[in-house]
Protein backbone atom coordinates (compact mmCIF):
# COMPACT_ATOMS: atom_id res chain seq x y z
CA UNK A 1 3.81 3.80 -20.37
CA UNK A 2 1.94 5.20 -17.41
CA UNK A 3 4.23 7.03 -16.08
CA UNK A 4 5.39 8.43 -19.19
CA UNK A 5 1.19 9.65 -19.93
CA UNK A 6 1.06 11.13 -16.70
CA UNK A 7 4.73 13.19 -17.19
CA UNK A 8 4.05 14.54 -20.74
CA UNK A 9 1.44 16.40 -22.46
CA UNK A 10 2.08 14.25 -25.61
CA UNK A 11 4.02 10.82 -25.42
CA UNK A 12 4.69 8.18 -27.98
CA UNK A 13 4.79 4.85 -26.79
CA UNK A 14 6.21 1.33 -28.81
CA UNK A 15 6.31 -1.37 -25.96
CA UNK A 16 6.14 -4.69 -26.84
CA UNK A 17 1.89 -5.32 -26.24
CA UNK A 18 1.13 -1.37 -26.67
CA UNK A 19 2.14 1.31 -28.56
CA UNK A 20 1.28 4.83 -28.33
CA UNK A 21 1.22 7.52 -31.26
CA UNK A 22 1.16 11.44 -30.04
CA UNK A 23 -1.24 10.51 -27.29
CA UNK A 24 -2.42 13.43 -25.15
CA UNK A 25 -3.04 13.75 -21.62
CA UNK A 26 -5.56 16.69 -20.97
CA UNK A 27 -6.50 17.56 -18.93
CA UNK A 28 -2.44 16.93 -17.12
CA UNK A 29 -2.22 15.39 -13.20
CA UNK A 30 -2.58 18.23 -11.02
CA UNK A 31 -0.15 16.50 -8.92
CA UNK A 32 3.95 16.95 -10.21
CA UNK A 33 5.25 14.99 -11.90
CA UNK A 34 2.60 13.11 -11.79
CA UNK A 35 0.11 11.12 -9.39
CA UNK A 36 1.66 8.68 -6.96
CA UNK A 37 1.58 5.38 -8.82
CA UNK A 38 0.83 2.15 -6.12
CA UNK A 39 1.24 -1.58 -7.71
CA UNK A 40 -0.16 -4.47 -5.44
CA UNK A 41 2.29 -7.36 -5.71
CA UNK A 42 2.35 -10.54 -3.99
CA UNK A 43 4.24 -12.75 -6.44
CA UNK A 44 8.47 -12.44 -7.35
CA UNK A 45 7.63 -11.41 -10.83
CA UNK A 46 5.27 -8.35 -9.72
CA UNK A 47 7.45 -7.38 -6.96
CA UNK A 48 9.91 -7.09 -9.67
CA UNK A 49 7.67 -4.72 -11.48
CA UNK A 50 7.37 -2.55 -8.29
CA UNK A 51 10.35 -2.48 -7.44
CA UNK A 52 11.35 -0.67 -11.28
CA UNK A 53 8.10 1.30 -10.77
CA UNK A 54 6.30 1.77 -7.81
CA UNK A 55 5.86 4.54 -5.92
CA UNK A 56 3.90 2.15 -3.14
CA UNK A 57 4.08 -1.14 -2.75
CA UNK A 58 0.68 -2.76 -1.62
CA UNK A 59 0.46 -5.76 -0.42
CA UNK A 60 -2.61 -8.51 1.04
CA UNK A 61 -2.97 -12.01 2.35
CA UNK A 62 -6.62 -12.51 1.17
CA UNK A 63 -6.72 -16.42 2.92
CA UNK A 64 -9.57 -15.89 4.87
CA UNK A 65 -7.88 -18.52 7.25
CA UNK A 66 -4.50 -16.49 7.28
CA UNK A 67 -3.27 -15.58 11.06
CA UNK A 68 -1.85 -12.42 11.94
CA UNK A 69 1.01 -14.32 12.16
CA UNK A 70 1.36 -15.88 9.16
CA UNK A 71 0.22 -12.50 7.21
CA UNK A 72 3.46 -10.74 9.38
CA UNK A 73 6.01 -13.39 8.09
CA UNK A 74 4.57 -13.53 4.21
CA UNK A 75 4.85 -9.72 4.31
CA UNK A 76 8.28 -9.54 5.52
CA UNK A 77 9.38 -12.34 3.12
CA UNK A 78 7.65 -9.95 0.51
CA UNK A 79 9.66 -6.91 1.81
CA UNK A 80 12.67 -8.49 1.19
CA UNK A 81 11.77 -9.47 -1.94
CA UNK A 82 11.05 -6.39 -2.54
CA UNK A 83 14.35 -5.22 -1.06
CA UNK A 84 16.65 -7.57 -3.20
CA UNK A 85 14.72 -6.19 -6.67
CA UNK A 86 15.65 -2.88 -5.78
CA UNK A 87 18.76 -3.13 -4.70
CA UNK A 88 19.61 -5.65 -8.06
CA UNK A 89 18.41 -2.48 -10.21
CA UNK A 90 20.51 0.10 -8.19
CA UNK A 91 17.39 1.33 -6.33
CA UNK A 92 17.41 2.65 -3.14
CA UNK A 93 13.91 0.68 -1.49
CA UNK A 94 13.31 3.31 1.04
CA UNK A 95 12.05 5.32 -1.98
CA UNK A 96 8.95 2.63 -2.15
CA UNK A 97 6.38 3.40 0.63
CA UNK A 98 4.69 0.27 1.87
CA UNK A 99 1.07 -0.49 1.83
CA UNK A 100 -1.09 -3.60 3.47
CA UNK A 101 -4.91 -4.15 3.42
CA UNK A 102 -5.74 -5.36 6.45
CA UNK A 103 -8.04 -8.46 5.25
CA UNK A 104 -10.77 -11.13 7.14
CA UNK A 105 -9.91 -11.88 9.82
CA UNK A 106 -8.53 -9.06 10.80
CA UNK A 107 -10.77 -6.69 9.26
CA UNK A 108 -13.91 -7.93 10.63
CA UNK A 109 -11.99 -7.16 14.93
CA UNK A 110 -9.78 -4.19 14.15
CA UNK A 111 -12.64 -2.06 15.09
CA UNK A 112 -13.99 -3.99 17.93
CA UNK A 113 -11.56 -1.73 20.67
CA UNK A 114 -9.13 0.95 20.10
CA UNK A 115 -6.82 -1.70 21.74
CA UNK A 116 -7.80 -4.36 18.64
CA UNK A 117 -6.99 -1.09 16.27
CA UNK A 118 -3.52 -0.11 18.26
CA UNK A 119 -2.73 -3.74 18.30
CA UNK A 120 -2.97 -4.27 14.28
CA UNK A 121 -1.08 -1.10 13.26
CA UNK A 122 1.95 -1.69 15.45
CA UNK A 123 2.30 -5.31 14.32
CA UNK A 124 2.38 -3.91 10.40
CA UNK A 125 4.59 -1.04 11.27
CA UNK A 126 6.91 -2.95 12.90
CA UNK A 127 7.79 -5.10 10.02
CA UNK A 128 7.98 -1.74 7.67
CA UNK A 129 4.69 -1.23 6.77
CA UNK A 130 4.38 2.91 6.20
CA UNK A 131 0.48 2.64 5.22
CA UNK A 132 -2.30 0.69 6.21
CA UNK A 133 -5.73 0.04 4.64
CA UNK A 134 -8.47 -0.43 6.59
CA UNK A 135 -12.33 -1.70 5.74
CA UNK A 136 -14.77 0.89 6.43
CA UNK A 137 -17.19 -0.86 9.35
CA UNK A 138 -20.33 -0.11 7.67
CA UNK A 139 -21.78 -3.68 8.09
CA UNK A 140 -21.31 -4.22 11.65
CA UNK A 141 -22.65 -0.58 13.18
CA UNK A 142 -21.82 -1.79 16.36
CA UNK A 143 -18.30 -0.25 15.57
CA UNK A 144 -18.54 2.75 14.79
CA UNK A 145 -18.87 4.14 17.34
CA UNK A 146 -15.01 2.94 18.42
CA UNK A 147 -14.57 3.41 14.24
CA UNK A 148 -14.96 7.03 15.11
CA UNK A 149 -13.12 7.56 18.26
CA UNK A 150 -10.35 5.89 16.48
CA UNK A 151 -10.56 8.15 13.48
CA UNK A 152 -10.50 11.41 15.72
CA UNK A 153 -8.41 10.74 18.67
CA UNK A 154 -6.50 7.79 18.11
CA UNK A 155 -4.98 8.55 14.70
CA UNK A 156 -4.00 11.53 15.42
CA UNK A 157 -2.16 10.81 18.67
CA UNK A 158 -0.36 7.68 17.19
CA UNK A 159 0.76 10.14 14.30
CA UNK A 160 1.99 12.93 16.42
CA UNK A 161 4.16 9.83 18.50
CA UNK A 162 5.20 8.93 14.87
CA UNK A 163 3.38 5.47 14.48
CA UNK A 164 1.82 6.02 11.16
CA UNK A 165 -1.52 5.08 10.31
């Protein structure tokens, strides 16, 4: 139903919990066809769900007493997941970019040394992660000042040696 909002100026909707009459989207996306649309999923049945509709998969291990890991091998076993949806629907699933949040425990280090940062995003892009999400270190100023070295030299270099962040 999203999706089709975001496509048309008018759309008529009858799903099985919502319908839609003539419903208008103005002012449309700027963006063509339409925004982007990212679905978190963690479970089989929502991976299903991105896997029909996702433009981005996101995905988090919020256990606060989750290792590095054990966050690694539950996102890979998600990936695949994600992988065997797509693939059961005649979707190719390098058309779904991959998100992660990086969450505690990692969050509260990744900031500590560009070699904590470096460390975090090649572990996640070498299991197929294309996007990473990051906490902003407002509560613990004592990084920012790596927070910012990171954000203007680091960054950039690992992009121009194609590891995404």
């Amino acid at each position: 139903m999203i999706d089709q909002l975001l496509r048309n100026r008018v759309s008529s909707y009858h799903g099985r919990y919502y319908q839609l009459r003539d419903a208008a989207m103005v002012p449309a996306p700027i963006q063509q066809p339409r925004p982007p649309i990212t679905i978190a999923a963690m479970s089989s049945s929502m991976l299903k769900i991105a896997a029909r509709h996702a433009d981005t998969w996101n995905s988090v291990e919020a256990s606060p007493d989750a290792t590095p890991e054990v966050v690694v091998e539950k996102t890979r076993m998600r990936a695949a997941l994600l992988d065997r949806y797509c693939a059961e629907i005649g979707r190719d699933p390098k058309t779904i970019r991959r998100s992660l949040l990086v969450f505690w425990p990692e969050a509260e280090t990744v900031f500590e040394s560009e070699e904590n940062f470096r460390e975090v995003v090649k572990r996640y892009v070498g299991i197929g992660i294309t996007e990473l999400i990051f906490y902003y270190p407002s509560f613990r100023s004592h990084q920012m000042p790596t927070f910012e070295r990171i954000a203007k030299q680091v960054i950039p270099e690992m992009r121009a040696t194609r590891v995404h962040c």
